[in-house]
Protein backbone atom coordinates (compact mmCIF):
# COMPACT_ATOMS: atom_id res chain seq x y z
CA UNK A 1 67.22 -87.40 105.94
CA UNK A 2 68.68 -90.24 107.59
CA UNK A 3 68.86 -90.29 111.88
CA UNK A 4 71.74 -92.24 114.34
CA UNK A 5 69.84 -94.87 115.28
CA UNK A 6 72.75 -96.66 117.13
CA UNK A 7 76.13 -97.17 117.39
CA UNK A 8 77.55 -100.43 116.93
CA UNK A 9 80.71 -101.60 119.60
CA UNK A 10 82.89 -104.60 118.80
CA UNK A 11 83.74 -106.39 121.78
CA UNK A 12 85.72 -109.83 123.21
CA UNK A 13 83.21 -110.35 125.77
CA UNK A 14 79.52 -108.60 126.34
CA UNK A 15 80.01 -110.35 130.10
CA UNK A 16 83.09 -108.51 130.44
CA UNK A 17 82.23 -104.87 128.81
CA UNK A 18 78.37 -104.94 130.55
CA UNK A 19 80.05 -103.30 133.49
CA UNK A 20 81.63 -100.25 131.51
CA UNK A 21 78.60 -99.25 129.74
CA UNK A 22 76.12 -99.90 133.09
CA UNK A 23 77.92 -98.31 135.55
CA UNK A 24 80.95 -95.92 134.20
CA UNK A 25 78.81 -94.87 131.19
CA UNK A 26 74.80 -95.54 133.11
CA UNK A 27 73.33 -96.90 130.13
CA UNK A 28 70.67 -99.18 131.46
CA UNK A 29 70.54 -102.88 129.60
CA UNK A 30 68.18 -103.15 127.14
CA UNK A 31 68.52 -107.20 126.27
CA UNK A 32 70.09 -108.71 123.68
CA UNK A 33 69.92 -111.45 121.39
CA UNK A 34 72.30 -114.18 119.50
CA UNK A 35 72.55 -114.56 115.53
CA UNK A 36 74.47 -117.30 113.84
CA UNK A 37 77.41 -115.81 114.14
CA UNK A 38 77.30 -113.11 116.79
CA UNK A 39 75.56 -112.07 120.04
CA UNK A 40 74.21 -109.11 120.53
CA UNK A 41 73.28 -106.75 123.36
CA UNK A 42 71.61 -103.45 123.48
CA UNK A 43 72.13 -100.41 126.06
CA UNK A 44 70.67 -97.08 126.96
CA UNK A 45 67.72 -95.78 125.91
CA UNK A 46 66.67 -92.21 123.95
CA UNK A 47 67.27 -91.31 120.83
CA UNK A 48 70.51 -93.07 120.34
CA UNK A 49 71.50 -96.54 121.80
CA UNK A 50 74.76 -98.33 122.01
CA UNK A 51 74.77 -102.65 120.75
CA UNK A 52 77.21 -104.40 121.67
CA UNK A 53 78.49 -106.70 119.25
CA UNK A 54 80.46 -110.14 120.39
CA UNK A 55 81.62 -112.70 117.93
CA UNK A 56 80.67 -116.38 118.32
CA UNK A 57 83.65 -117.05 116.18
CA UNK A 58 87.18 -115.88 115.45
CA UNK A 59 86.41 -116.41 111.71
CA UNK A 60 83.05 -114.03 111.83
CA UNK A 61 83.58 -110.62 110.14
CA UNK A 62 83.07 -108.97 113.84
CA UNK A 63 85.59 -111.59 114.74
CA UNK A 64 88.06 -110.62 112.27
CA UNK A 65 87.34 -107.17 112.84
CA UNK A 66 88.29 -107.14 116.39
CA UNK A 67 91.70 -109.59 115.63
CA UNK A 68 92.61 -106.74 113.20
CA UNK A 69 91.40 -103.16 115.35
CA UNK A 70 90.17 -104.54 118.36
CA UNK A 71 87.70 -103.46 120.57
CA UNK A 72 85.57 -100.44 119.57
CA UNK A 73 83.37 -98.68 117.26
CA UNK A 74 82.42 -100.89 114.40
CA UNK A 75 79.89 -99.03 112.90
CA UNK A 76 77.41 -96.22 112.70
CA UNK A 77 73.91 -97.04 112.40
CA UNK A 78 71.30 -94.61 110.34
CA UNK A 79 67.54 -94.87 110.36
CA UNK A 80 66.14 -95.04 106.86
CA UNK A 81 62.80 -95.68 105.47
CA UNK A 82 63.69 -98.13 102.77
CA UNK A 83 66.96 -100.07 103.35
CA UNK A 84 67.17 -100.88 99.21
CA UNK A 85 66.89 -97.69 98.36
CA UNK A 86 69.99 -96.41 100.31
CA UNK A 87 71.69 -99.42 99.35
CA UNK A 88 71.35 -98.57 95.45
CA UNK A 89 72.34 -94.88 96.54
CA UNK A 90 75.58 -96.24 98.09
CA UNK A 91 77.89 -95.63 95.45
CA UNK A 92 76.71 -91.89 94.93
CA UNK A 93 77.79 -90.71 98.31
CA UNK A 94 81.11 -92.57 97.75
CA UNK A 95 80.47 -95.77 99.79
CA UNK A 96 80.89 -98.87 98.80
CA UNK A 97 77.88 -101.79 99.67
CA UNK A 98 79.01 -105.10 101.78
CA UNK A 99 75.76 -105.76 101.32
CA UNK A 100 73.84 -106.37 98.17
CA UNK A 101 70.51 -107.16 99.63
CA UNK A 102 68.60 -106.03 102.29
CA UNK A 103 68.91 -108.88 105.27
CA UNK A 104 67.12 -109.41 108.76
CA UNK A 105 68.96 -107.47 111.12
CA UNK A 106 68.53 -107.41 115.49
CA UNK A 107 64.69 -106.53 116.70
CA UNK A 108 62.93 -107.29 113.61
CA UNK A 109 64.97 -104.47 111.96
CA UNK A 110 66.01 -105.07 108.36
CA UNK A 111 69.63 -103.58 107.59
CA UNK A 112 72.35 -103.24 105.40
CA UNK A 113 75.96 -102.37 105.24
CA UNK A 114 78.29 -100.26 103.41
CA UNK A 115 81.91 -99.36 103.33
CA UNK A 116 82.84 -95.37 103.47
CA UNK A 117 86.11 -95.79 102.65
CA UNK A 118 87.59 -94.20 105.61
CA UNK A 119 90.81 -94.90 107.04
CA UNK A 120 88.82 -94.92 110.43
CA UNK A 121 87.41 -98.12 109.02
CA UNK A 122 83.70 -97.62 110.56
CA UNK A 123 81.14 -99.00 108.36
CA UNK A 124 77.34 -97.61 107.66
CA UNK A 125 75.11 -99.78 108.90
CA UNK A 126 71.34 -98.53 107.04
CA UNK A 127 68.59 -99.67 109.91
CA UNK A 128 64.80 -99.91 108.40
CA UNK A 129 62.40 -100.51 111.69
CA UNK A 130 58.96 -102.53 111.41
């Protein structure tokens, strides 16, 4: 049975939101880290955590993704034990995979992506940890 492992916030600016989820929310900074296309920074600690998620480009699916909702909830992350194996179980629990492979995700995680379907638009995000 899959666990939240984190929840995944779409933002303009990690400079600008750090503020809101130190101090109004008191989720201490956990550090972060920058992909090809996005940076990424990670807050509070326990059994859920909250990474922020900041494009590097307007083109970038999170930069799309924020042009078309804005800032917020991008997706919800579960803690698997084999990221393949809920991949090829996607499609019977209705979702549809982004992803068709297994990829390196943020702290040595591997993860992979799916599409619910919901008019909510959050994705799945499966997280496998080392």
């Amino acid at each position: 049975m899959p666990t939240i492992h984190h929840l995944g916030w779409a933002v303009r600016s990690i400079d600008q939101a750090r503020d809101h989820f130190e101090t109004a929310l008191g989720l201490e900074f956990r550090g972060e880290e920058s992909h090809p296309d996005v940076r990424v920074a990670f807050f509070g600690a326990g059994p859920v955590a909250v990474e922020l998620l900041e494009p590097l480009d307007d083109k970038t699916d999170i930069g799309v993704f924020l042009a078309n909702r804005g800032e917020g909830v991008h997706h919800l992350a579960l803690k698997v034990d084999d990221v393949a194996t809920a991949l090829a179980q996607a499609n019977r629990q209705g979702f549809v995979p982004i992803d068709s492979a297994p990829h390196r995700g943020s702290r040595g995680t591997v993860v992979g992506l799916v599409d619910p379907r919901r008019a909510d638009g959050v994705l799945i995000q499966y997280v496998q940890e080392p």
